[in-house]
N, C-alpha and C. Protein backbone atom coordinates (compact mmCIF):
# COMPACT_ATOMS: atom_id res chain seq x y z
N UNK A 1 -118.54 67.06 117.44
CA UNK A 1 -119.05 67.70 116.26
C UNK A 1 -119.95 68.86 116.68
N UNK A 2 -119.81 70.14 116.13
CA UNK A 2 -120.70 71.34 116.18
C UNK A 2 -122.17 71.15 115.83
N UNK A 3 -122.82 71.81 116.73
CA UNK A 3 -124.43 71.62 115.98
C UNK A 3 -124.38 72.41 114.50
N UNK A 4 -125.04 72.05 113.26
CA UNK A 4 -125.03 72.58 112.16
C UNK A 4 -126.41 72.27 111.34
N UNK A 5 -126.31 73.17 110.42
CA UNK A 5 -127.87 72.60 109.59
C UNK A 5 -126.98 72.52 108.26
N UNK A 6 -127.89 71.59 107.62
CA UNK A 6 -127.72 71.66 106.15
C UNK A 6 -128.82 72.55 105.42
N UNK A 7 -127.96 73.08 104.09
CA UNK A 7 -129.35 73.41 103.76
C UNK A 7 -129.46 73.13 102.57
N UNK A 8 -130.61 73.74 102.14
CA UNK A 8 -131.65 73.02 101.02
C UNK A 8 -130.90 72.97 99.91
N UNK A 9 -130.47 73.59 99.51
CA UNK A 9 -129.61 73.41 98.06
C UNK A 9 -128.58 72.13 98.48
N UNK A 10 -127.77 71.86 99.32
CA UNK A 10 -126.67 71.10 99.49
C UNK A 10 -127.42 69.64 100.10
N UNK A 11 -128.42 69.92 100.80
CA UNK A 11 -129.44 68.55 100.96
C UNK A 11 -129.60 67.69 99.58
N UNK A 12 -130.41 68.86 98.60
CA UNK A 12 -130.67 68.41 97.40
C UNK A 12 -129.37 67.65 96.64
N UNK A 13 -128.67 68.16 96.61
CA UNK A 13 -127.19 67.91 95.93
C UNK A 13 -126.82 66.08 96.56
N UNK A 14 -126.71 65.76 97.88
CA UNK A 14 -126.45 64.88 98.36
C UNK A 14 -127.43 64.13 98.47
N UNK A 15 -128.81 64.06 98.48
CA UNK A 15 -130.27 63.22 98.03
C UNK A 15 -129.59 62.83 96.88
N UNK A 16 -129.74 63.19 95.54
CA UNK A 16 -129.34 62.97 93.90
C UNK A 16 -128.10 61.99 93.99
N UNK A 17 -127.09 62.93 94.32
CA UNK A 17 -125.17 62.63 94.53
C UNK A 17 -125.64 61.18 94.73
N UNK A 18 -126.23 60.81 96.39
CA UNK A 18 -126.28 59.55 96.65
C UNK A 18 -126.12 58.26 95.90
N UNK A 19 -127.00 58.76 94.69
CA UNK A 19 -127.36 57.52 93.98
C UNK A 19 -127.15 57.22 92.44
N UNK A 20 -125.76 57.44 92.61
CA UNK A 20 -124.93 57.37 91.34
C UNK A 20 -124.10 56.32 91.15
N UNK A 21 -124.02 56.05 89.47
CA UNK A 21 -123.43 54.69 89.54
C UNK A 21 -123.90 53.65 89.98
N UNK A 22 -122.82 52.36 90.70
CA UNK A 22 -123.25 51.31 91.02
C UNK A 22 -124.03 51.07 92.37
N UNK A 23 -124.58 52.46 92.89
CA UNK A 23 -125.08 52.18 94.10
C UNK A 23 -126.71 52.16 93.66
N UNK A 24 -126.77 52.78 92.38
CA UNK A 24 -127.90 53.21 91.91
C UNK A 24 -128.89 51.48 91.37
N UNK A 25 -127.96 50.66 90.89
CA UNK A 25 -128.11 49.23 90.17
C UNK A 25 -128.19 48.49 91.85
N UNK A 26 -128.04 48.71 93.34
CA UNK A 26 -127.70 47.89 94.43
C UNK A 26 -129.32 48.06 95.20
N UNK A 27 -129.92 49.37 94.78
CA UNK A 27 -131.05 49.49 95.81
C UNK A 27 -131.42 50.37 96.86
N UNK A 28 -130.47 50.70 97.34
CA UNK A 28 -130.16 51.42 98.67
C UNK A 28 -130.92 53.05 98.11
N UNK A 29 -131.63 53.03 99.37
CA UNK A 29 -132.97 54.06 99.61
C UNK A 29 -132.14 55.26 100.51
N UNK A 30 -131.72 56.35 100.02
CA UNK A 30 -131.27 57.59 101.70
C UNK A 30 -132.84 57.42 102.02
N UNK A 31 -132.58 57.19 103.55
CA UNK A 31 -133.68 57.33 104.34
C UNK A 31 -133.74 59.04 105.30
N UNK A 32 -132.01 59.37 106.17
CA UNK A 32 -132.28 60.37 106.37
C UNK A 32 -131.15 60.91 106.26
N UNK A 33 -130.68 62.07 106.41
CA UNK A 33 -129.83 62.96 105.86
C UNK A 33 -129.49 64.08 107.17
N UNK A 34 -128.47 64.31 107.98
CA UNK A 34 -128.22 65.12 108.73
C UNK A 34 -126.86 65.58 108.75
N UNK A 35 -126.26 66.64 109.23
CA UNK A 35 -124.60 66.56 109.55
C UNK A 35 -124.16 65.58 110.22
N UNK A 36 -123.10 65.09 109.94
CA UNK A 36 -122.38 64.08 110.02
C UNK A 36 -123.11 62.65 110.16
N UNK A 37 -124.35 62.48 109.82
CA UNK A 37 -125.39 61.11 110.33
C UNK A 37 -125.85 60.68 108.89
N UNK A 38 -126.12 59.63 108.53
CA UNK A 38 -126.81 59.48 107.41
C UNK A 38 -127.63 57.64 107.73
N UNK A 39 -128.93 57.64 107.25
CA UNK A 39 -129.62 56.08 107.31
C UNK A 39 -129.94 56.22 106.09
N UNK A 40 -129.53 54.55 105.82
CA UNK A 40 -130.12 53.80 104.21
C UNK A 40 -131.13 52.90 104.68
N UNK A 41 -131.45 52.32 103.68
CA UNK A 41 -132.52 51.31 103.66
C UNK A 41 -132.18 50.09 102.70
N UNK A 42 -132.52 48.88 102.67
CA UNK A 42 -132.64 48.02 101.37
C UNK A 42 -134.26 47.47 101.24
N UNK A 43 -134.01 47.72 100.43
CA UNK A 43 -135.26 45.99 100.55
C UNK A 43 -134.97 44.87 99.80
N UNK A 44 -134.65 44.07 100.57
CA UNK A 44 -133.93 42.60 100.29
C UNK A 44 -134.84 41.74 98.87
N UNK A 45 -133.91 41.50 97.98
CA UNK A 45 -134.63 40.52 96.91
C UNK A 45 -133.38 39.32 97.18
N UNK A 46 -133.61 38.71 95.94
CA UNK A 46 -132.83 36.99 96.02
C UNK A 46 -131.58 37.56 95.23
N UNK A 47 -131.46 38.68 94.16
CA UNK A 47 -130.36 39.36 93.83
C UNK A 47 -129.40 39.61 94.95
N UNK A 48 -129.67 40.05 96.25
CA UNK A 48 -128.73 40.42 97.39
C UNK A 48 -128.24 39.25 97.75
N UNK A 49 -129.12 37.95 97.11
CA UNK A 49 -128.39 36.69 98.60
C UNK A 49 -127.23 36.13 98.02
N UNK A 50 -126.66 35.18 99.28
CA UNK A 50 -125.54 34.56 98.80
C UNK A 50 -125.80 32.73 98.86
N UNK A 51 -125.31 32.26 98.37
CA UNK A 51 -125.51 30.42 98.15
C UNK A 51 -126.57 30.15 99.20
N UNK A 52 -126.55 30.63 100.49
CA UNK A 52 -127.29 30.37 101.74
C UNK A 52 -128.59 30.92 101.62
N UNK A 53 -128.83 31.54 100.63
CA UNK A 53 -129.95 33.05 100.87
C UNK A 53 -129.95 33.78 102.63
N UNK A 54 -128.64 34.14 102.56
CA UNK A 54 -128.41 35.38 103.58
C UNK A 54 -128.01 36.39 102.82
N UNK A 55 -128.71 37.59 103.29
CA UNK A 55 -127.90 39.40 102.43
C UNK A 55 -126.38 38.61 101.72
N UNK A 56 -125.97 39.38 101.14
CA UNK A 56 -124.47 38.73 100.82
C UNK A 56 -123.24 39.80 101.63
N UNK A 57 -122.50 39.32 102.27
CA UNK A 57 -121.54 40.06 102.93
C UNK A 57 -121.07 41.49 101.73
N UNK A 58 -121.29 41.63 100.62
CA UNK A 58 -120.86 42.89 99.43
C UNK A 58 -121.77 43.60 99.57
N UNK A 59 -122.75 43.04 100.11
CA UNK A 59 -124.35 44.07 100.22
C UNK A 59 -124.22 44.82 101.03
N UNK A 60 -123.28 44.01 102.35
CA UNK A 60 -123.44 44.95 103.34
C UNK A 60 -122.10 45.71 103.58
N UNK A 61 -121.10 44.94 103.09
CA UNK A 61 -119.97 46.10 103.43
C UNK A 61 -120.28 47.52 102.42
N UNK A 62 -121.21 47.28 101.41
CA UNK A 62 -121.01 48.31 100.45
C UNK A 62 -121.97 49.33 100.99
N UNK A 63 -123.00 48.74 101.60
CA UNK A 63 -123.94 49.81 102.48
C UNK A 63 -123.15 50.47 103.13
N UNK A 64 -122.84 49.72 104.20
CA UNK A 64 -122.08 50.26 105.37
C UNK A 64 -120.79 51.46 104.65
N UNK A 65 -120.23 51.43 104.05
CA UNK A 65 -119.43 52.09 103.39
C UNK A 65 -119.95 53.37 103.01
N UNK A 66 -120.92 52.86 101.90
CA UNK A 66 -121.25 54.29 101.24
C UNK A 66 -122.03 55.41 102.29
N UNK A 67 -122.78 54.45 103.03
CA UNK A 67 -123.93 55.22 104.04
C UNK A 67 -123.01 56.38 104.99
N UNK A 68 -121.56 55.41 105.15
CA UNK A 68 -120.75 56.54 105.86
C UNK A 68 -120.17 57.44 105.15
N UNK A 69 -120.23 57.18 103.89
CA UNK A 69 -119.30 58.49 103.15
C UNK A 69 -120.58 59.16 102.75
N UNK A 70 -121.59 59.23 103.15
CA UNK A 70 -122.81 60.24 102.74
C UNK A 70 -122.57 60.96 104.14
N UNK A 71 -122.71 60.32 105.37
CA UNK A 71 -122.44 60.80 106.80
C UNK A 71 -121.70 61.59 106.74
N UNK A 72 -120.09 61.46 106.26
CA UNK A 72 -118.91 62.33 105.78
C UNK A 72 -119.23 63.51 104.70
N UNK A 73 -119.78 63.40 103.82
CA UNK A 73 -120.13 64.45 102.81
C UNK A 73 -120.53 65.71 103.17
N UNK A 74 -121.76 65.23 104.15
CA UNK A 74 -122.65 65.99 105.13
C UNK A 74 -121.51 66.91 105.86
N UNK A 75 -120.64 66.95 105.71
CA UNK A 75 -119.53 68.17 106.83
C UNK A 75 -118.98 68.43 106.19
N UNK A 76 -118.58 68.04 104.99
CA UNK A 76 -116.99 68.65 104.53
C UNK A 76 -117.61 70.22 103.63
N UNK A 77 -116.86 70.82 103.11
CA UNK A 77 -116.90 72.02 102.26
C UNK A 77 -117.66 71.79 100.96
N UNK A 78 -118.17 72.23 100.59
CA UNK A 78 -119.01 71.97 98.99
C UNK A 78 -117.69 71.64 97.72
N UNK A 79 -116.94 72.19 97.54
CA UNK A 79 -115.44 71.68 96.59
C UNK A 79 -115.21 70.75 97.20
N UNK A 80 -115.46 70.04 98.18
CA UNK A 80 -114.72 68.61 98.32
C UNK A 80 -115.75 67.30 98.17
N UNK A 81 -114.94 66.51 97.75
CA UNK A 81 -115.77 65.10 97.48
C UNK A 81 -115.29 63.84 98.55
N UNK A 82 -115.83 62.96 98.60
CA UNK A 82 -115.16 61.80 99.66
C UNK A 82 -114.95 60.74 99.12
N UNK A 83 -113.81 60.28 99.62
CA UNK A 83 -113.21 58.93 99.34
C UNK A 83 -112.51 58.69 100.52
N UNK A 84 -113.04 56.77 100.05
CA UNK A 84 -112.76 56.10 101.47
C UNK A 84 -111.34 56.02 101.08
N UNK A 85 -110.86 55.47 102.14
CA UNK A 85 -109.47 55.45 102.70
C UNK A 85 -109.41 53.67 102.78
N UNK A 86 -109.85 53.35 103.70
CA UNK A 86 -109.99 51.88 104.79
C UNK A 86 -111.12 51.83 105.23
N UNK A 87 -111.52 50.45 105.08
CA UNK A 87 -112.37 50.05 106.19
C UNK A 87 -112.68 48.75 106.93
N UNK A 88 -112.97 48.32 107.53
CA UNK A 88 -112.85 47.67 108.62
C UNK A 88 -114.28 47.13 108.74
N UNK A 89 -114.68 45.72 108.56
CA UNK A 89 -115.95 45.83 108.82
C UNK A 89 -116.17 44.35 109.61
N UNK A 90 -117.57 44.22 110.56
CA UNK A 90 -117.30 42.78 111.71
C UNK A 90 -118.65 42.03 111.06
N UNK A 91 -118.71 41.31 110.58
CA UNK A 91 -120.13 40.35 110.38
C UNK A 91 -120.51 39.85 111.39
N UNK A 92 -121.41 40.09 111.89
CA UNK A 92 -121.84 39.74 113.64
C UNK A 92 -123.02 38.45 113.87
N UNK A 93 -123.61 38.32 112.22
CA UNK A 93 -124.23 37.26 112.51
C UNK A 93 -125.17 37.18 110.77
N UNK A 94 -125.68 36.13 110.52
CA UNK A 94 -126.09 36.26 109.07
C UNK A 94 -127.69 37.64 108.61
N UNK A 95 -127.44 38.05 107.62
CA UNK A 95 -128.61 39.03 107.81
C UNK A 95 -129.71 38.43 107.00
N UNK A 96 -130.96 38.49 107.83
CA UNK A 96 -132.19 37.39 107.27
C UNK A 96 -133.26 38.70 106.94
N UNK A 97 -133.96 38.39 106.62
CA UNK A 97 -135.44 39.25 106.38
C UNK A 97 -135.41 39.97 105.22
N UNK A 98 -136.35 40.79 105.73
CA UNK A 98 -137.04 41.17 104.09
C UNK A 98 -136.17 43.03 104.09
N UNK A 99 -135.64 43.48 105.47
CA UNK A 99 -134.51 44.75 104.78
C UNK A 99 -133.44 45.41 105.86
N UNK A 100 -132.80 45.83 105.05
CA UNK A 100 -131.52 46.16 105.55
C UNK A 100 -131.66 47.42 105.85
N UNK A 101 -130.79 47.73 106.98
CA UNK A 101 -131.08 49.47 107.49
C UNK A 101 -129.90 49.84 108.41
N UNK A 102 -128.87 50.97 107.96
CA UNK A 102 -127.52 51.23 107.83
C UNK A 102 -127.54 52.48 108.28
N UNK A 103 -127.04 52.80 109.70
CA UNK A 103 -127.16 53.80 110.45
C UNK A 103 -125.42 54.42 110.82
N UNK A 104 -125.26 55.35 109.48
CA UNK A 104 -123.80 55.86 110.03
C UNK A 104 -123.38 57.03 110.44
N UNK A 105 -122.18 57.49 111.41
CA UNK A 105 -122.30 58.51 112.06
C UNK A 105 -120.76 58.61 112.01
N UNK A 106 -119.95 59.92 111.84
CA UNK A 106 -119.09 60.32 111.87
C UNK A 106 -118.49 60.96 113.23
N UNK A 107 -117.48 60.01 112.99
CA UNK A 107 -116.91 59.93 114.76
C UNK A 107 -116.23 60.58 115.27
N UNK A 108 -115.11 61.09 114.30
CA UNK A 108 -114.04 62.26 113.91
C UNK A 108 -113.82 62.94 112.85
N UNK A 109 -114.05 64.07 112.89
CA UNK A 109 -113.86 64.85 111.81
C UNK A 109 -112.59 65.91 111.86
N UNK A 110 -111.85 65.33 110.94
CA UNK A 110 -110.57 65.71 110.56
C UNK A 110 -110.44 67.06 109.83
N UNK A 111 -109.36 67.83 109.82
CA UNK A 111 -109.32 69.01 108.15
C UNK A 111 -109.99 68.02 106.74
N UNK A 112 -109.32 67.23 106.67
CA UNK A 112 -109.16 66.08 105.80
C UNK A 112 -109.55 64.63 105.96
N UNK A 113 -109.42 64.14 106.92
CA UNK A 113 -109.42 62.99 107.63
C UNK A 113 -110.72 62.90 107.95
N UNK A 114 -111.75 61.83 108.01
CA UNK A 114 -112.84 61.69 108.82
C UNK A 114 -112.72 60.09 109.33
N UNK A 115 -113.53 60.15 109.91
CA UNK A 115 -113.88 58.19 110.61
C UNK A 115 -115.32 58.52 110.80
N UNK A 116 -115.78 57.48 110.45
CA UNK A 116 -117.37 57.39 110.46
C UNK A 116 -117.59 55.65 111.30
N UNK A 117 -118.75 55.32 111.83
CA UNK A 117 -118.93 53.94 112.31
C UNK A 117 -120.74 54.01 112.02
N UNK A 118 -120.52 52.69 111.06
CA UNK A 118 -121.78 52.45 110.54
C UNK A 118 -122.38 51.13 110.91
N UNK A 119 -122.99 51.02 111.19
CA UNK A 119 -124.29 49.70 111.88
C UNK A 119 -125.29 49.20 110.85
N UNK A 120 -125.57 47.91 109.91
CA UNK A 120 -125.85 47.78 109.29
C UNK A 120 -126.78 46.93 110.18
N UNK A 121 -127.91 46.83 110.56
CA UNK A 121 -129.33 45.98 110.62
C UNK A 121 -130.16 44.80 109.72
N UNK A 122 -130.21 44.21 109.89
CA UNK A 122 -131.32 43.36 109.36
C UNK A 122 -132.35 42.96 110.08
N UNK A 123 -133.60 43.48 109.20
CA UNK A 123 -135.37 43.61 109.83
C UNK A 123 -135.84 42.28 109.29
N UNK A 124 -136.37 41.99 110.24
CA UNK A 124 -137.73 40.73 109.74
C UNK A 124 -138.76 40.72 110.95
N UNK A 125 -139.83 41.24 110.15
CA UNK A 125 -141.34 41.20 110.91
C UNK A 125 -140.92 42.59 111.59
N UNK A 126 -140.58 43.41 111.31
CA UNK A 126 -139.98 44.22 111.96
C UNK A 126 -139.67 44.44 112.85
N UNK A 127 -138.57 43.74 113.21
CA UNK A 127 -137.60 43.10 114.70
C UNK A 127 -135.87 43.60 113.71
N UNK A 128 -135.36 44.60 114.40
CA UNK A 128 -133.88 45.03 114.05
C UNK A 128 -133.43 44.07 115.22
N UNK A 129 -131.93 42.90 114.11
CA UNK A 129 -130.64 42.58 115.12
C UNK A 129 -129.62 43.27 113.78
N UNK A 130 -128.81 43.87 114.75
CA UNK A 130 -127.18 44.34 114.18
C UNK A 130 -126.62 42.89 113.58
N UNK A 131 -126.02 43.34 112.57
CA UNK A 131 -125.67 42.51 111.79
C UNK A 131 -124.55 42.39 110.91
N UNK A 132 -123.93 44.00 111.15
CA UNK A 132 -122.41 44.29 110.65
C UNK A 132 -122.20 45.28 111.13
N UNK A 133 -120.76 45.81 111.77
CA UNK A 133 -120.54 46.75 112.21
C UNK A 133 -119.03 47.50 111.39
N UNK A 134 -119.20 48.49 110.85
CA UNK A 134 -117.93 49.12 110.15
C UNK A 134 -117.24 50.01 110.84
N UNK A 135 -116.21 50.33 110.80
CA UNK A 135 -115.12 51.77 110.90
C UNK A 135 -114.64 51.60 109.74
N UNK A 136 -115.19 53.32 109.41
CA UNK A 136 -114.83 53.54 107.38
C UNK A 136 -114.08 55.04 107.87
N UNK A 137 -112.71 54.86 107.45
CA UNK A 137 -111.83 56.32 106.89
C UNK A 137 -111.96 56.48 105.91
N UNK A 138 -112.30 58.16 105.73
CA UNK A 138 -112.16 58.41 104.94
C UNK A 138 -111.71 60.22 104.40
N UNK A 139 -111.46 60.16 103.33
CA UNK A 139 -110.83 61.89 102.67
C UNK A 139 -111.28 62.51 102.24
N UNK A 140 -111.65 63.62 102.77
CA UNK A 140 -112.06 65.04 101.71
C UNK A 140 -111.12 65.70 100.87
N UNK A 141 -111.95 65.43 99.54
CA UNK A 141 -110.46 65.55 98.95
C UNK A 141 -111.42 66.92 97.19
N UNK A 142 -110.31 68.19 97.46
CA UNK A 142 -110.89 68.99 96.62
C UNK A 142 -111.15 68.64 95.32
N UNK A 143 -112.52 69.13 94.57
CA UNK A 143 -113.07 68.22 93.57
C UNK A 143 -111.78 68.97 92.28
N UNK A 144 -111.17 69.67 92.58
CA UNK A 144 -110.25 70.23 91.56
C UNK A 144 -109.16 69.39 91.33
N UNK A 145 -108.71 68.82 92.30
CA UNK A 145 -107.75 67.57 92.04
C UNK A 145 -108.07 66.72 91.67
N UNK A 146 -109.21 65.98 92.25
CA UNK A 146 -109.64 65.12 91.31
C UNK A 146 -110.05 65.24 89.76
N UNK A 147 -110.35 66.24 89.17
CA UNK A 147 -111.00 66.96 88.14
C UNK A 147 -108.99 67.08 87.26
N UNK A 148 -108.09 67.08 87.98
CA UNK A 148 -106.51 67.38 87.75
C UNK A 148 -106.31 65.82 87.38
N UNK A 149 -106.71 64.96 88.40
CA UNK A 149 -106.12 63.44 88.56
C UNK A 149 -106.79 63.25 87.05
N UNK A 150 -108.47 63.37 86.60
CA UNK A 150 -108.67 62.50 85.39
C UNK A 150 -108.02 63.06 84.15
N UNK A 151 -107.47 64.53 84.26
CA UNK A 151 -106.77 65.15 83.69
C UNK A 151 -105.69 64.29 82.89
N UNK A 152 -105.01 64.09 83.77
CA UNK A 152 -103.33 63.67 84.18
C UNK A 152 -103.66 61.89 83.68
N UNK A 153 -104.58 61.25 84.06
CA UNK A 153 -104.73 60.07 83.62
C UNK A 153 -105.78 59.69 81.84
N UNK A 154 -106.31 61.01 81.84
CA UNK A 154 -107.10 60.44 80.54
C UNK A 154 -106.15 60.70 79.11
């Protein structure tokens, strides 16, 4: 990947963008924002857990996911939007503590095509162990087609 800056208008755009919809109802904090890199945050309530009170495996594939298509956003052209493709994700061990912290980075960047690999953490006492590991594909795909697709479907 080329060294690049973002700048302030398109920072702003992807701060906001971030937190739309159902990611907005999940919690997840942008912590930082770079080309092709992006970190979230959670802070864990009893809403995230599962029967066990561990994070719930949806908490974290959905981190891990979105955190990389913010990573992805960060490069593509301003007319294009991202959507995942696939992803692939490893539960490496249960996630305990009080927050979650999702470090993703884009691995290949395609015309179209990207791959991102995101590392989802879980903190307690503030001690990070890895705790899910993703490979998320995904598409830049021009916001005019999509803007065609709800067209064609509404």
């Amino acid at each position: 990947m080329t060294a690049r800056m973002l700048g302030e208008e398109r920072t702003a755009f992807l701060q906001r963008d971030f937190y739309q919809g159902f990611i907005k109802t999940c919690g997840f904090k942008l912590e930082t924002l770079e080309p092709g890199l992006a970190k979230s945050s959670l802070e864990v309530t009893k809403a995230h857990s599962q029967q066990d009170d561990f994070v719930h495996a949806g908490v974290m594939a959905t981190m891990a996911d979105h955190t990389a298509g913010y990573a992805a956003f960060s490069v593509v052209s301003e007319d294009s939007r991202i959507l995942t493709l696939e992803f692939k994700i490893n539960f490496l061990r249960p996630a305990v503590g009080e927050r979650l912290i999702c470090r993703a980075k884009v691995v290949k960047e395609g015309k179209n095509i990207l791959v991102a690999d995101s590392e989802v953490y879980s903190q307690r006492d503030g001690v990070e162990k890895l705790a899910a590991k993703a490979l998320v594909t995904l598409m830049a795909v021009p916001v005019e087609a999509l803007r065609a697709e709800e067209t064609a479907e509404g």
